[in-house]
Protein backbone atom coordinates (compact mmCIF):
# COMPACT_ATOMS: atom_id res chain seq x y z
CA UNK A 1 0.00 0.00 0.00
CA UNK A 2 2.69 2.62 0.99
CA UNK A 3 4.14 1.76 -2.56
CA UNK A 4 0.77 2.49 -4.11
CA UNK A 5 0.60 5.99 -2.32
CA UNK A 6 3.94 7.11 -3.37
CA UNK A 7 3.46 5.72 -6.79
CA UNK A 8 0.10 8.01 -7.28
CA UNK A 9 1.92 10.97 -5.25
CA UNK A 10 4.44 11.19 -8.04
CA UNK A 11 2.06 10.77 -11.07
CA UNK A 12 -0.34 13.70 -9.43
CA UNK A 13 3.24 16.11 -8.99
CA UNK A 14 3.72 15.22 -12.60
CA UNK A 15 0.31 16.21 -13.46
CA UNK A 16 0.52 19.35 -12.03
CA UNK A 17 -0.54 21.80 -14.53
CA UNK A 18 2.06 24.30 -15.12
CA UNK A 19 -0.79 27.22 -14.81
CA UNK A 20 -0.65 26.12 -11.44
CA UNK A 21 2.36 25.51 -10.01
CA UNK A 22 3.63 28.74 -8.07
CA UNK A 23 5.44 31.42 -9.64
CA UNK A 24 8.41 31.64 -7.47
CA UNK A 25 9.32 28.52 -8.84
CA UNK A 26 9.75 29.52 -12.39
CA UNK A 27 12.91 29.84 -13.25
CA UNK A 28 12.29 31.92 -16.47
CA UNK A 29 11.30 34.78 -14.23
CA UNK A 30 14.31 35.20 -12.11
CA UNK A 31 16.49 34.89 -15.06
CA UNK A 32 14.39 37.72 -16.63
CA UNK A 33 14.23 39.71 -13.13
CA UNK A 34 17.27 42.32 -13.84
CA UNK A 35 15.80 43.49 -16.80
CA UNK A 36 12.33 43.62 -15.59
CA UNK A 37 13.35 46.10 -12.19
CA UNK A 38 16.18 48.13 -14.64
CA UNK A 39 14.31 48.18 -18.29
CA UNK A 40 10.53 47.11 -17.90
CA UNK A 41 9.33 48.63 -15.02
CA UNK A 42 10.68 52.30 -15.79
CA UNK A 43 9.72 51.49 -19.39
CA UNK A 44 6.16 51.60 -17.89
CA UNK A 45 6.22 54.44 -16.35
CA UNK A 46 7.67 56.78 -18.80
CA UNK A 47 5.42 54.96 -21.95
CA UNK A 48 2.16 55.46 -19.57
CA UNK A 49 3.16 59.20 -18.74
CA UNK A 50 3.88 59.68 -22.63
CA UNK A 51 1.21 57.50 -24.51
CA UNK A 52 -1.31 58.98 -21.84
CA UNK A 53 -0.25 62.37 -22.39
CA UNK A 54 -1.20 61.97 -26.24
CA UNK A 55 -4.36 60.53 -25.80
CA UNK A 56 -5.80 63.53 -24.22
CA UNK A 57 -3.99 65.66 -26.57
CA UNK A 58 -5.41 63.37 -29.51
CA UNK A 59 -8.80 63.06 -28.10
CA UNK A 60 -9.53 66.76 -28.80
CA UNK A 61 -9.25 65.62 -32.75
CA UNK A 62 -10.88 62.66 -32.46
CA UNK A 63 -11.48 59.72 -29.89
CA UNK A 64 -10.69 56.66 -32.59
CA UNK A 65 -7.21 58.42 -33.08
CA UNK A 66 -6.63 58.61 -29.63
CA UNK A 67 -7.10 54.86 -29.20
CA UNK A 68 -4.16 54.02 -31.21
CA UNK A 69 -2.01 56.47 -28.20
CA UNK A 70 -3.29 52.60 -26.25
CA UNK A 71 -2.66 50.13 -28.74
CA UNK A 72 1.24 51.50 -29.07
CA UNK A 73 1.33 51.62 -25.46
CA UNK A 74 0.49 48.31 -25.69
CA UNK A 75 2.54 46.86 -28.17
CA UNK A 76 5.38 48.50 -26.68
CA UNK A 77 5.45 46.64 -23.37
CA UNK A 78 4.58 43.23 -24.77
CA UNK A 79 7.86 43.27 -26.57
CA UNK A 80 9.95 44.55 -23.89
CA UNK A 81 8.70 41.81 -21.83
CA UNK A 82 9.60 39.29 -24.66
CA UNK A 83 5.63 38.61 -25.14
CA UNK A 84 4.66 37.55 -28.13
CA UNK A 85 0.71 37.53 -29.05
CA UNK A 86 -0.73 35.85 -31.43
CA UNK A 87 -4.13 36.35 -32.98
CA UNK A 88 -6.35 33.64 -35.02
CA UNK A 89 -9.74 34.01 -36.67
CA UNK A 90 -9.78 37.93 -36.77
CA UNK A 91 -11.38 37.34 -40.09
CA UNK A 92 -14.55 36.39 -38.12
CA UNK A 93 -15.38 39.55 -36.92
CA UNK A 94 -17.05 42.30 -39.94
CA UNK A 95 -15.23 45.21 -40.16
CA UNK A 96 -17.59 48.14 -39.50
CA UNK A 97 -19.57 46.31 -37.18
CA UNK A 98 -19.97 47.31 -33.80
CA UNK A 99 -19.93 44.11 -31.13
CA UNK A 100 -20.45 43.26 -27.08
CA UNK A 101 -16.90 41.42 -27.07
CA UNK A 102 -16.97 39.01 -24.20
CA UNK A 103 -13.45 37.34 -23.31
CA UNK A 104 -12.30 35.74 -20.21
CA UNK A 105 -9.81 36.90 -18.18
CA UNK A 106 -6.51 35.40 -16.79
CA UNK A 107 -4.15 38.32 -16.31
CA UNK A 108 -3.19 41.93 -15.95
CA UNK A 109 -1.12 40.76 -19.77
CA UNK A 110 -4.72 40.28 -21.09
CA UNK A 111 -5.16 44.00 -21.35
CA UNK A 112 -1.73 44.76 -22.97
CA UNK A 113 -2.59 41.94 -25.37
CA UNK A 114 -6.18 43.22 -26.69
CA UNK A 115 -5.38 46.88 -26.31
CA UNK A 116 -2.07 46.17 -28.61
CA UNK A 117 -3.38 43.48 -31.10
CA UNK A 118 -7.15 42.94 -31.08
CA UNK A 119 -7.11 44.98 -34.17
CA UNK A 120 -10.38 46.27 -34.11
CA UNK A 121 -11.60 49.79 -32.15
CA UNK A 122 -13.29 48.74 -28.85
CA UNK A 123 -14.04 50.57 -25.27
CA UNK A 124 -12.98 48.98 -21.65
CA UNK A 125 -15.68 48.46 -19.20
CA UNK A 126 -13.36 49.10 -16.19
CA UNK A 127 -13.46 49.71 -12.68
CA UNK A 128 -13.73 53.07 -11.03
CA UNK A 129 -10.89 53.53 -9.29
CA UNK A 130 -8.55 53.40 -12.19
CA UNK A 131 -10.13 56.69 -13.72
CA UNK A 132 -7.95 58.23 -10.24
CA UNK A 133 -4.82 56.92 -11.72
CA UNK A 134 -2.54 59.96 -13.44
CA UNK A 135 -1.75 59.70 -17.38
CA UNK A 136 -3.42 55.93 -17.00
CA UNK A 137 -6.83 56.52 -15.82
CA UNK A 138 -6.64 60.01 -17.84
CA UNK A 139 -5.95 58.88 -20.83
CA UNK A 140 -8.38 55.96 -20.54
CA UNK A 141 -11.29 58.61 -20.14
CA UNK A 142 -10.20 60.82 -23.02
CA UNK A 143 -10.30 57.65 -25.48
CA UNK A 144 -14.07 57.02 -23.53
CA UNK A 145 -13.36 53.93 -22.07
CA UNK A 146 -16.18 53.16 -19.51
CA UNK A 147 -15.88 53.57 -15.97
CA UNK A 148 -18.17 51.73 -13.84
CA UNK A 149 -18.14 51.97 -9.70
CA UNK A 150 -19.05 47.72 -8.69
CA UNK A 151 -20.17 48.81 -5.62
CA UNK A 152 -23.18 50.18 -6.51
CA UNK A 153 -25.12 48.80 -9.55
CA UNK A 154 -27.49 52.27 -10.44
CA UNK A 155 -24.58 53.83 -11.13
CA UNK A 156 -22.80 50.96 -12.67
CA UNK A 157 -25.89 50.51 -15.27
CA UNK A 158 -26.25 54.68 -15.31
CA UNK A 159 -22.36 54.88 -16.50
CA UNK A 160 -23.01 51.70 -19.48
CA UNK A 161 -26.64 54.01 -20.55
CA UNK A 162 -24.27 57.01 -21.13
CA UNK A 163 -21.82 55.14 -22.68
CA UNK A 164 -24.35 53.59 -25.19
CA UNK A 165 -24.03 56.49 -27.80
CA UNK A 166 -20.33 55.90 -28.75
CA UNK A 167 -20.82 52.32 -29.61
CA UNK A 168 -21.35 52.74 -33.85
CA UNK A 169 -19.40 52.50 -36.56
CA UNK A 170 -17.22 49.74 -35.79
CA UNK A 171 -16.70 51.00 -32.20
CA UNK A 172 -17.19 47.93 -29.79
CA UNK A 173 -17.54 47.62 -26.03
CA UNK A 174 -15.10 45.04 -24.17
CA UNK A 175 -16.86 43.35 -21.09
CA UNK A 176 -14.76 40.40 -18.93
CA UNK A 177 -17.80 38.82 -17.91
CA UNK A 178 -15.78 36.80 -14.96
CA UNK A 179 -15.39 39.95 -13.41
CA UNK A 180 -12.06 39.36 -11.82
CA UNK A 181 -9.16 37.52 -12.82
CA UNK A 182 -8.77 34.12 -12.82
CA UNK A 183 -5.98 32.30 -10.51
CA UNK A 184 -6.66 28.88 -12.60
CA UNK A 185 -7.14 29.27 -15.95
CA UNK A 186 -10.72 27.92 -15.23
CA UNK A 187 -13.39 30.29 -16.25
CA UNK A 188 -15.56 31.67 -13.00
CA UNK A 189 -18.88 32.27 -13.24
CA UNK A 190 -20.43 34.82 -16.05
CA UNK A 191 -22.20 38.10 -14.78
CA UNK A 192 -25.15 39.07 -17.05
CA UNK A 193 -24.46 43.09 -17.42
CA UNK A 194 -22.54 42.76 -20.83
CA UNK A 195 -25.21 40.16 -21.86
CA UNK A 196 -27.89 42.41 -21.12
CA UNK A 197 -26.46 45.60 -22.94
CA UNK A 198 -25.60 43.17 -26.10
CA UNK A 199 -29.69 42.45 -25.63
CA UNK A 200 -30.87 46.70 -25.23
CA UNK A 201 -28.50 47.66 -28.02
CA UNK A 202 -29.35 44.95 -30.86
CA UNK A 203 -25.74 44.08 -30.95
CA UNK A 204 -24.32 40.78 -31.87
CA UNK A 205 -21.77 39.29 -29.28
CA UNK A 206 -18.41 38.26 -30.09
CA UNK A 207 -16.18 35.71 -28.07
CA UNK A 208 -12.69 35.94 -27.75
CA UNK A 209 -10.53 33.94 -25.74
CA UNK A 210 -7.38 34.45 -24.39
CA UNK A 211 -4.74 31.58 -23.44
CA UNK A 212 -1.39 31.71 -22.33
CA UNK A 213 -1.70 34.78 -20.29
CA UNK A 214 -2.25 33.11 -16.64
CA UNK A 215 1.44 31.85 -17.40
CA UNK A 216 3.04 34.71 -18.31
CA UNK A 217 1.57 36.89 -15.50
CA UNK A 218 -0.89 35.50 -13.02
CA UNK A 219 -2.95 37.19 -10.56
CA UNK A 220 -0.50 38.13 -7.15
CA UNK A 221 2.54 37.63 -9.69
CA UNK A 222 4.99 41.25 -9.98
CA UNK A 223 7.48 39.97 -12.69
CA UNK A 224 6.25 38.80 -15.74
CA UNK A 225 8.18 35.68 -18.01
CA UNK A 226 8.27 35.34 -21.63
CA UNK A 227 5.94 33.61 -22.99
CA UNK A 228 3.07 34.00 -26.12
CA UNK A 229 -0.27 34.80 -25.87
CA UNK A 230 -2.78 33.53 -27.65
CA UNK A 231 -6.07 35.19 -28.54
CA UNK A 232 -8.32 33.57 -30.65
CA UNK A 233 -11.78 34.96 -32.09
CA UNK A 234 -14.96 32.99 -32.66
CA UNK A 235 -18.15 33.11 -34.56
CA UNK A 236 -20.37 36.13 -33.30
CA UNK A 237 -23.66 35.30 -31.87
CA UNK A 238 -26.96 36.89 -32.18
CA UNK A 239 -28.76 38.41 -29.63
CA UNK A 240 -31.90 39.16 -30.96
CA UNK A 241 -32.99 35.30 -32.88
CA UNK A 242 -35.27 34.38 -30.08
CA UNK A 243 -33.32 32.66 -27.92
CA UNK A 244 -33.00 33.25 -23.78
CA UNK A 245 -30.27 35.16 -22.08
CA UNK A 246 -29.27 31.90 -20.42
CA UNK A 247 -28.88 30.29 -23.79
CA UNK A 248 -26.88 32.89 -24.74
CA UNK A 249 -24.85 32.76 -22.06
CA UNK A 250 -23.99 29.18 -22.19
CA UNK A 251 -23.32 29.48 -25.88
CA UNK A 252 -20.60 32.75 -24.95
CA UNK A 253 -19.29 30.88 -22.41
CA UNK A 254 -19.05 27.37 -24.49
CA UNK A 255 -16.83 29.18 -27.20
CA UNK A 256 -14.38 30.91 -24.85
CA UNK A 257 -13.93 28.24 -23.06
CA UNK A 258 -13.56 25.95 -26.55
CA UNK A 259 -10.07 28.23 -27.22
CA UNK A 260 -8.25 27.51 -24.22
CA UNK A 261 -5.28 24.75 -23.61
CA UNK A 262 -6.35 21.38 -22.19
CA UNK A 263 -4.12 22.65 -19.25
CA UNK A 264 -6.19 25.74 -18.45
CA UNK A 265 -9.89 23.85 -18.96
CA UNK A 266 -8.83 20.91 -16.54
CA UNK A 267 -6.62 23.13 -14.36
């Protein structure tokens, strides 16, 4: 019997997803760690003060322009962290339409990989308290990302009503309907408010999934490791052919979770 135990002890330690196993054991990001403290943290803070800085100087041309201020932002970071992204099926999504984009969420490296490669003009639904956050949280406002306070739902659906008028012409809104960040790689449960607002606006949904973030950065993890990201479009869905918000739901929630590694599903 004691055999048996140690034998299934070592085929569980195997088994170990490496989403899961803690990051202070990675040796990738302690051989990274100099750089990170001397090159990409600083690089951070000077490309938020200057990339935020030109977003509100852009957004008194034009908002859309002033979005690209993000997506450089963006793309700068990723490859000074040695984070490579990847994008499949953008040819799924119309170009002109406006969407609800739902996508799950694994990282703080999610937002740098949308923002920089998503390719497509979209608004954050984001919380509150970043809008207090100098250059960051004022440059997010000029572009007319949407601030929302969770703590109180009035003004939570008040600040998505306002925000209902700048969603044409191509211009999307981006929802992580988990809420929070993942610390598995599992998907949590799906809150209805982007489902809802795809439902009062006519607009189709569109799922994206992200993969390969939770192991570059995970949540209560300060220094990133190289890695590539993965996001990964799928077939929009229609709000308005009759079927029931929980249908649609399960359908969003079947897709996203359809692009993820066998690691990050069985995590």
């Amino acid at each position: 019997m004691e055999t048996d135990r140690r034998s299934r002890n070592r085929t569980a330690s195997r088994t170990v997803p490496a989403a899961n196993r803690s990051p202070a054991r990675d040796l990738s990001r302690w051989l990274v760690a100099p750089w990170t403290i001397l090159v990409f943290f600083p690089l951070v803070a000077v490309t938020t003060v200057f990339w935020g800085f030109w977003a509100v100087a852009l957004s008194a041309l034009s908002r859309r322009l002033a979005f690209y201020s993000g997506a450089i932002w963006a793309w700068c970071l990723c490859w000074a962290s040695f984070v490579r992204v990847r994008v499949e099926g953008r040819a799924l999504a119309r170009r002109g339409q406006s969407y609800v984009i739902l996508c799950n969420h694994q990282g703080d490296f999610d937002i740098l990989a949308l923002y920089g490669f998503l390719g497509r003009q979209f608004r954050w639904v984001i919380k509150q308290e970043l809008r207090r956050v100098p250059f960051l949280g004022w440059g997010c406002a000029a572009i007319g990302h949407i601030f929302v306070d969770r703590s109180n739902s009035r003004a939570a659906i008040a600040s998505l009503e306002a925000a209902k008028p700048r969603l044409a012409g191509g211009v999307s809104v981006l929802f992580f309907p988990e809420g929070t960040r993942s610390t598995d790689g599992r998907l949590l449960p799906f809150k209805r408010g982007g489902f809802v607002m795809a439902r009062q606006l006519g607009l189709p949904i569109l799922p994206v999934t992200i993969s390969g973030s939770l192991r570059v950065l995970p949540k209560r993890c300060l220094f990133p490791r190289p890695g590539t990201i993965r996001v990964r479009f799928h077939p929009e869905i229609d709000t308005a052919a009759g079927a029931s918000l929980e249908e649609i739901v399960e359908r969003t929630r079947a897709a996203i979770e359809s692009g993820l590694d066998a690691s990050e599903r069985d995590a």
